[in-house]
PDB file of N, CA and C in Angstrom:
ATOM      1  N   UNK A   1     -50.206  41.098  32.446  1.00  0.00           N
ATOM      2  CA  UNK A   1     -48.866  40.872  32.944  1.00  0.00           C
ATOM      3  C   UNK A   1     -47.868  40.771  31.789  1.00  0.00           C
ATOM      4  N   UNK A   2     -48.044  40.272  30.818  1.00  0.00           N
ATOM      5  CA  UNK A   2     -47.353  39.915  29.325  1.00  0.00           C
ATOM      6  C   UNK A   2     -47.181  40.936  29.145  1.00  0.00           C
ATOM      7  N   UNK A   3     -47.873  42.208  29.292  1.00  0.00           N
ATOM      8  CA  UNK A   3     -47.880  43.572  28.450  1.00  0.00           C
ATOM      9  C   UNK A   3     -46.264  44.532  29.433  1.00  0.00           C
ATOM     10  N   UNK A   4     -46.692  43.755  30.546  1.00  0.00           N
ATOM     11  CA  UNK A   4     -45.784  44.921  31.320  1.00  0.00           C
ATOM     12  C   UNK A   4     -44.512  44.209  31.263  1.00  0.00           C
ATOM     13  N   UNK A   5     -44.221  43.102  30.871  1.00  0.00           N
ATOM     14  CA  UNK A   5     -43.089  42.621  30.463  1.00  0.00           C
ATOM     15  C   UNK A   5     -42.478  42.408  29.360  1.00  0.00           C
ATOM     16  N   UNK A   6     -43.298  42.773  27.811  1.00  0.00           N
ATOM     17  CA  UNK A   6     -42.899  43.082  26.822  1.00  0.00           C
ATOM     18  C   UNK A   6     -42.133  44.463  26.375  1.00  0.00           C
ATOM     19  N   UNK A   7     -42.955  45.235  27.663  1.00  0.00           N
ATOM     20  CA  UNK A   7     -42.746  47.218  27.465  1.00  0.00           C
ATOM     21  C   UNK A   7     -41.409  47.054  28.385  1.00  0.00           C
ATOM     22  N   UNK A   8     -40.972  45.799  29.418  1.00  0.00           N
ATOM     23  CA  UNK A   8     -39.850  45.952  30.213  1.00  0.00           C
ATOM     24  C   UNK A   8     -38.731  45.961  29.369  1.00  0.00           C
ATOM     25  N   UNK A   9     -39.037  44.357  28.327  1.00  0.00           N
ATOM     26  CA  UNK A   9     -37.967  43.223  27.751  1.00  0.00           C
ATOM     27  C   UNK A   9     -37.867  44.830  26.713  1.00  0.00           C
ATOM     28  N   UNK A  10     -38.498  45.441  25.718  1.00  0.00           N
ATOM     29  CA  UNK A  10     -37.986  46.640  24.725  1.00  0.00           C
ATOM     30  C   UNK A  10     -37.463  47.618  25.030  1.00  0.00           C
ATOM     31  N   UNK A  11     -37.507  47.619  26.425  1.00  0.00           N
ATOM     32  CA  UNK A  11     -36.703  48.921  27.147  1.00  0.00           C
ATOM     33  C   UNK A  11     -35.011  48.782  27.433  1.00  0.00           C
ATOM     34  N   UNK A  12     -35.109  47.407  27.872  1.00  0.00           N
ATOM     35  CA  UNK A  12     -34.017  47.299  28.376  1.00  0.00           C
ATOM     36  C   UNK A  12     -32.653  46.251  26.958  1.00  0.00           C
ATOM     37  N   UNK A  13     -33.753  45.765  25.923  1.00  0.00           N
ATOM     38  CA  UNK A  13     -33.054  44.868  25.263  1.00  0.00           C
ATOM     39  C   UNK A  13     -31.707  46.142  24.769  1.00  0.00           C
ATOM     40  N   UNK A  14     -32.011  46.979  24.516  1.00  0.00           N
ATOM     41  CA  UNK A  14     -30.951  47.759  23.562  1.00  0.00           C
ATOM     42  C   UNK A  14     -30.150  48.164  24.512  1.00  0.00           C
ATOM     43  N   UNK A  15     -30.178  48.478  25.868  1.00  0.00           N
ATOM     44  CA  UNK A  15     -29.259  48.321  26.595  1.00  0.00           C
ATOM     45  C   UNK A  15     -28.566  46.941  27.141  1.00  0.00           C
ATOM     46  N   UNK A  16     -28.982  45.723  26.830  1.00  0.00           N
ATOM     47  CA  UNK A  16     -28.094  44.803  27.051  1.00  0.00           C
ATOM     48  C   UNK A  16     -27.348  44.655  25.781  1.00  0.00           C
ATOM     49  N   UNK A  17     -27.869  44.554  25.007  1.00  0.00           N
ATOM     50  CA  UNK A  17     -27.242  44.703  23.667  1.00  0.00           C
ATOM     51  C   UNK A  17     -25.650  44.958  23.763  1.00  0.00           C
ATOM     52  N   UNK A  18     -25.654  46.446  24.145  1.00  0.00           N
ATOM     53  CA  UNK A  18     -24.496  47.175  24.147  1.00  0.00           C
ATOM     54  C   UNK A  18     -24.152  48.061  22.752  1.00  0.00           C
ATOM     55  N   UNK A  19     -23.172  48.475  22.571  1.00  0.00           N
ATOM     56  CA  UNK A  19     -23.281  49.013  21.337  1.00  0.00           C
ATOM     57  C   UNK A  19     -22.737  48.521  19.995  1.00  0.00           C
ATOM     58  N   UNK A  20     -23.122  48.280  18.994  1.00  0.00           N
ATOM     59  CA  UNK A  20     -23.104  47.703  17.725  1.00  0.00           C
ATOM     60  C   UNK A  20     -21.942  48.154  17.001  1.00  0.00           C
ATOM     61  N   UNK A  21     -21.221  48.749  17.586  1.00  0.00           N
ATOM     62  CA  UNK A  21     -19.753  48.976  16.955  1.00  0.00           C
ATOM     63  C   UNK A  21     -18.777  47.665  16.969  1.00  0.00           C
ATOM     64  N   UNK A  22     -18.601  46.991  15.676  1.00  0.00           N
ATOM     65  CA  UNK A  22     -17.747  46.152  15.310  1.00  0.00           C
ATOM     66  C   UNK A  22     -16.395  46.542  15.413  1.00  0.00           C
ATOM     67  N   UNK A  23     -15.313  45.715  16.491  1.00  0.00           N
ATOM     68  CA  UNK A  23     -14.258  45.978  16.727  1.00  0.00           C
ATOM     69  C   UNK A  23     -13.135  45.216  15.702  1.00  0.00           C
ATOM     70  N   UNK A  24     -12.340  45.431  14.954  1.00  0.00           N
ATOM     71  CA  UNK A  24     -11.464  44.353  14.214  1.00  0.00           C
ATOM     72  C   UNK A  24     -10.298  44.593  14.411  1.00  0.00           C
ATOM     73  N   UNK A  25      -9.343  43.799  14.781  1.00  0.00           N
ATOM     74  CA  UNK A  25      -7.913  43.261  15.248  1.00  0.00           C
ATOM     75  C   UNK A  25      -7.113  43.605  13.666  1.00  0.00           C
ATOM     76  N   UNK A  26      -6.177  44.389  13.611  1.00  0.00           N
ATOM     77  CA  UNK A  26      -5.321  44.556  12.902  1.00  0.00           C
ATOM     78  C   UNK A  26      -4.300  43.566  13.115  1.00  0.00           C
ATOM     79  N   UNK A  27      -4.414  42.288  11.755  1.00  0.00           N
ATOM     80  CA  UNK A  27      -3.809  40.904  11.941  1.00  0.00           C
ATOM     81  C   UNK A  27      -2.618  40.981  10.513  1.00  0.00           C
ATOM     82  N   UNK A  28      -1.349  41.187  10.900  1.00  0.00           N
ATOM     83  CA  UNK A  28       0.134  41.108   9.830  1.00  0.00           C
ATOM     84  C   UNK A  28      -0.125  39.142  10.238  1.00  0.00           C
ATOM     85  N   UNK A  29       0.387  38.607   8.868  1.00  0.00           N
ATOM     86  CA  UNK A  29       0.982  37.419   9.222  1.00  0.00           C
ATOM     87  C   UNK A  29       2.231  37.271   8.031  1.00  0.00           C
ATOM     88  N   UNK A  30       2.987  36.969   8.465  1.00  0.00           N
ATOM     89  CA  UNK A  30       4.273  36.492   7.666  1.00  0.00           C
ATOM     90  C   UNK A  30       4.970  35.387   8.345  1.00  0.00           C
ATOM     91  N   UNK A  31       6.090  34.928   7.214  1.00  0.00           N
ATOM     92  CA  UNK A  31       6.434  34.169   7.626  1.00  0.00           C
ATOM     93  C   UNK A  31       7.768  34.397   9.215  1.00  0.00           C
ATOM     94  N   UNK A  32       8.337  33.652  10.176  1.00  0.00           N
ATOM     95  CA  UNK A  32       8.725  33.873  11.326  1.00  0.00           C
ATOM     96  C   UNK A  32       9.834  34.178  10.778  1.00  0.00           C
ATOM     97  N   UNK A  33      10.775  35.267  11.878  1.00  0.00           N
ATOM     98  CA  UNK A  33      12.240  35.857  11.177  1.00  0.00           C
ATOM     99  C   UNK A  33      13.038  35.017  11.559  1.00  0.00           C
ATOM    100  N   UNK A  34      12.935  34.006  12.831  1.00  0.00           N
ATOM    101  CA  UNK A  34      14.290  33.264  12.995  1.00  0.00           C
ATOM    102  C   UNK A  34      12.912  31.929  13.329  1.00  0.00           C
ATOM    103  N   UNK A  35      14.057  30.539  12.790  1.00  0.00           N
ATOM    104  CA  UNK A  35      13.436  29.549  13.033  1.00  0.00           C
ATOM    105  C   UNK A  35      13.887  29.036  14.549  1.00  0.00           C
ATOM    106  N   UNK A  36      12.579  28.740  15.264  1.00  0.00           N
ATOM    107  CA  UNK A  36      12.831  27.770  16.300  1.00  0.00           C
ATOM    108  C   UNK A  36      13.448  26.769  16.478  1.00  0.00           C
ATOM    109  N   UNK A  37      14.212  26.469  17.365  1.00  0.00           N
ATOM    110  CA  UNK A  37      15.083  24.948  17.069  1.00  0.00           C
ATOM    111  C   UNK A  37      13.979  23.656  17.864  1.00  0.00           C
ATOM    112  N   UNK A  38      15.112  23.210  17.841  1.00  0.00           N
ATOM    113  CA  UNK A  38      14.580  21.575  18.850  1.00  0.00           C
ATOM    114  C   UNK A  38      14.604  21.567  20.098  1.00  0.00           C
ATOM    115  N   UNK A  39      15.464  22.312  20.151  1.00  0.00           N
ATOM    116  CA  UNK A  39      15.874  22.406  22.243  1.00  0.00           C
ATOM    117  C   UNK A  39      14.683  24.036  22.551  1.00  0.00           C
ATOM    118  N   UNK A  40      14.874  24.935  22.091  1.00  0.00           N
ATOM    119  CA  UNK A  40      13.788  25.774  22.055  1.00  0.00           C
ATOM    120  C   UNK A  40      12.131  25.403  22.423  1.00  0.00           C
ATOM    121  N   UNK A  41      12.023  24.145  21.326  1.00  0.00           N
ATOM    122  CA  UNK A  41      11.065  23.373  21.618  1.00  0.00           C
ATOM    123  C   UNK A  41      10.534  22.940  22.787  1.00  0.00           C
ATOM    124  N   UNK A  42      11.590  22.233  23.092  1.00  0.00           N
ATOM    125  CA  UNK A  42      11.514  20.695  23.947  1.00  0.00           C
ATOM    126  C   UNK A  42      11.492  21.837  25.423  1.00  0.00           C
ATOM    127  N   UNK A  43      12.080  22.632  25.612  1.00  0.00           N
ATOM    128  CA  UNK A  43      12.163  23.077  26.703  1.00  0.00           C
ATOM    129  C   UNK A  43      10.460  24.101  26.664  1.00  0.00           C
ATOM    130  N   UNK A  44      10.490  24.847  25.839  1.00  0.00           N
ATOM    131  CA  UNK A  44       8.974  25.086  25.845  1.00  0.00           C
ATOM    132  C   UNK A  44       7.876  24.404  25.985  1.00  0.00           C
ATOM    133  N   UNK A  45       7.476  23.537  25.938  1.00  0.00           N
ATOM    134  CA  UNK A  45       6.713  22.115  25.612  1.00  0.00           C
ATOM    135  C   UNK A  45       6.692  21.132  26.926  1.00  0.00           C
ATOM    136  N   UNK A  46       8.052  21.050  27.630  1.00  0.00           N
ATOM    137  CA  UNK A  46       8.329  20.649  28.822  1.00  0.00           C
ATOM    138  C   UNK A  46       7.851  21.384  29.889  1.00  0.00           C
ATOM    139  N   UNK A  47       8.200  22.953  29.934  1.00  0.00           N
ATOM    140  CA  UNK A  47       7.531  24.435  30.856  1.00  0.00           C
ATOM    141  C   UNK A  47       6.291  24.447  30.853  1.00  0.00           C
ATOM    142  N   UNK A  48       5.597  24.327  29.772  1.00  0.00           N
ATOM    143  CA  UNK A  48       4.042  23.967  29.773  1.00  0.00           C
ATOM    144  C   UNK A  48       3.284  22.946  29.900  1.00  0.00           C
ATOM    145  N   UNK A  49       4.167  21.961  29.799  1.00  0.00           N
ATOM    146  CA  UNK A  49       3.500  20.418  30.560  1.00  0.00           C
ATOM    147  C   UNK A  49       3.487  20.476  32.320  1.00  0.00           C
ATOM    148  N   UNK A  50       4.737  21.143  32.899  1.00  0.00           N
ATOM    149  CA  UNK A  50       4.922  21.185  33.932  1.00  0.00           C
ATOM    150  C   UNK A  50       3.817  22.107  34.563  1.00  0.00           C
ATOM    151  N   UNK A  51       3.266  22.956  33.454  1.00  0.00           N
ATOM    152  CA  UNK A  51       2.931  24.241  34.734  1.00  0.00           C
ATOM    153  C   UNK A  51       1.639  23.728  34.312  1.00  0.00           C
ATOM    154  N   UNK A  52       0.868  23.148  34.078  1.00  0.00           N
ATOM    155  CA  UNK A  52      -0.327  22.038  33.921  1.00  0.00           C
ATOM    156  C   UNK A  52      -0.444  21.060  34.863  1.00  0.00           C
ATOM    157  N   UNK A  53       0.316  20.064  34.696  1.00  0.00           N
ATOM    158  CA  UNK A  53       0.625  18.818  35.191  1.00  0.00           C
ATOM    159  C   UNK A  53       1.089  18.909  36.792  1.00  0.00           C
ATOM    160  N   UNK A  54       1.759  19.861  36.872  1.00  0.00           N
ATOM    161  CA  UNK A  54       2.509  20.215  38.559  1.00  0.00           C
ATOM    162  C   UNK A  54       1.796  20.352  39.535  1.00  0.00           C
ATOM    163  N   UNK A  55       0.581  21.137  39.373  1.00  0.00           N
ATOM    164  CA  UNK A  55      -0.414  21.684  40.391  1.00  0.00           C
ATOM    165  C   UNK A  55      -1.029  20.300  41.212  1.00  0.00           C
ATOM    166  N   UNK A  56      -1.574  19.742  40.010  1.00  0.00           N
ATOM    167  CA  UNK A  56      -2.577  18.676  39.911  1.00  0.00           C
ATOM    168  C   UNK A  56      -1.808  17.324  40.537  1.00  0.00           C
ATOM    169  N   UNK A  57      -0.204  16.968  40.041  1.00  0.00           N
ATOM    170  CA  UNK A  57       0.255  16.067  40.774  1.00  0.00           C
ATOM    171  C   UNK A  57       0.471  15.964  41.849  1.00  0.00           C
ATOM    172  N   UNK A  58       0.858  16.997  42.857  1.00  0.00           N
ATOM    173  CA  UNK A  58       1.098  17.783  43.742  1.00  0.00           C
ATOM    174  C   UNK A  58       0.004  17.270  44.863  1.00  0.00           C
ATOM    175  N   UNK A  59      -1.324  17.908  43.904  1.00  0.00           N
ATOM    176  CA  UNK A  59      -2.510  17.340  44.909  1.00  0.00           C
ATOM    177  C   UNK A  59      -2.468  15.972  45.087  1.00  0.00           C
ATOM    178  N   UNK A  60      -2.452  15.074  44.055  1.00  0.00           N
ATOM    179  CA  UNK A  60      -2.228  13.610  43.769  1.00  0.00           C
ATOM    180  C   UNK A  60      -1.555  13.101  45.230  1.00  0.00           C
ATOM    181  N   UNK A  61      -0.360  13.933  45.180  1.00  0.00           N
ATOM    182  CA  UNK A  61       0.987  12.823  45.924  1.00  0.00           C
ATOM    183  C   UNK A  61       0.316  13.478  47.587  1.00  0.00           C
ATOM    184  N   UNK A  62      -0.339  14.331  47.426  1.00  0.00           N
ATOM    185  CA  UNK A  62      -0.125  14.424  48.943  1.00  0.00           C
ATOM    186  C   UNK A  62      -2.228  14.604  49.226  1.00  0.00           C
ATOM    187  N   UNK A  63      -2.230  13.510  48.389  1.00  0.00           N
ATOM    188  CA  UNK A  63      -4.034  13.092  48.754  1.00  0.00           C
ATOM    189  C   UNK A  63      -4.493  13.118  50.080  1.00  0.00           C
ATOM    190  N   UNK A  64      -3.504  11.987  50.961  1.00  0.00           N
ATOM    191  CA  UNK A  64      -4.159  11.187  52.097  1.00  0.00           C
ATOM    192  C   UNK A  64      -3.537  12.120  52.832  1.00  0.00           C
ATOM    193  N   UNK A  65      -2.580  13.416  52.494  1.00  0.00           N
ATOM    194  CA  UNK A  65      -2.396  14.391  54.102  1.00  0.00           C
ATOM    195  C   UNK A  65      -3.969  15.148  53.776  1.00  0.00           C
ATOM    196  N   UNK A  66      -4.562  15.406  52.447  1.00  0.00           N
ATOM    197  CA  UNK A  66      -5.427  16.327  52.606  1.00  0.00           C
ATOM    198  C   UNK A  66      -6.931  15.653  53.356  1.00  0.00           C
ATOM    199  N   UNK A  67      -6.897  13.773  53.528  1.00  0.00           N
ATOM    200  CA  UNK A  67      -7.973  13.462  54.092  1.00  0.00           C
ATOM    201  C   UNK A  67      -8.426  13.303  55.204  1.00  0.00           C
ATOM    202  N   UNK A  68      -7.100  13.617  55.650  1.00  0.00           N
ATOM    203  CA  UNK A  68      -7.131  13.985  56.701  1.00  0.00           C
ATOM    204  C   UNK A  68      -7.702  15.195  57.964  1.00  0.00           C
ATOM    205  N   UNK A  69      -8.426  14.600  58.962  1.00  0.00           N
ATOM    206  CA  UNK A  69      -9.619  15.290  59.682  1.00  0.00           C
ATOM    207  C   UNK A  69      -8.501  15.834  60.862  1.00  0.00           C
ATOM    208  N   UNK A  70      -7.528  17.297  60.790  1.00  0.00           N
ATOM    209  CA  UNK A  70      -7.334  17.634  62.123  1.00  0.00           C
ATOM    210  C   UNK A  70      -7.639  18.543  62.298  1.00  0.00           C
TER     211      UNK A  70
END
């Protein structure tokens, strides 16, 4: 039984594999052309707290309509 599953596992390993071509990301870094401000910030930072935080409170505030059995 070992035998017919060693001749399976070498058949198929190089097809899970996939192919061995290394892909690499052409990465520029410099420094940014315009600086971000504070309000730029705060409002970015705020948009992404919200769109996190919103879903989840949402469920929070309206718990006891969802425990409800109608």
């Amino acid at each position: 039984m070992s035998g017919i599953l060693r001749f399976l596992s070498s058949r198929a390993a190089p097809v899970l594999r996939g192919p061995s071509v290394t892909q690499r990301a052409n990465l520029f870094t410099a420094p940014a052309k315009e600086k971000i401000g504070p309000l730029e910030t705060t409002v970015g930072l705020a948009l992404f707290a919200l769109s996190i935080l919103g879903p989840s409170g949402w469920v929070l505030a309206h718990l006891e309509h969802y425990k409800k059995k109608e």
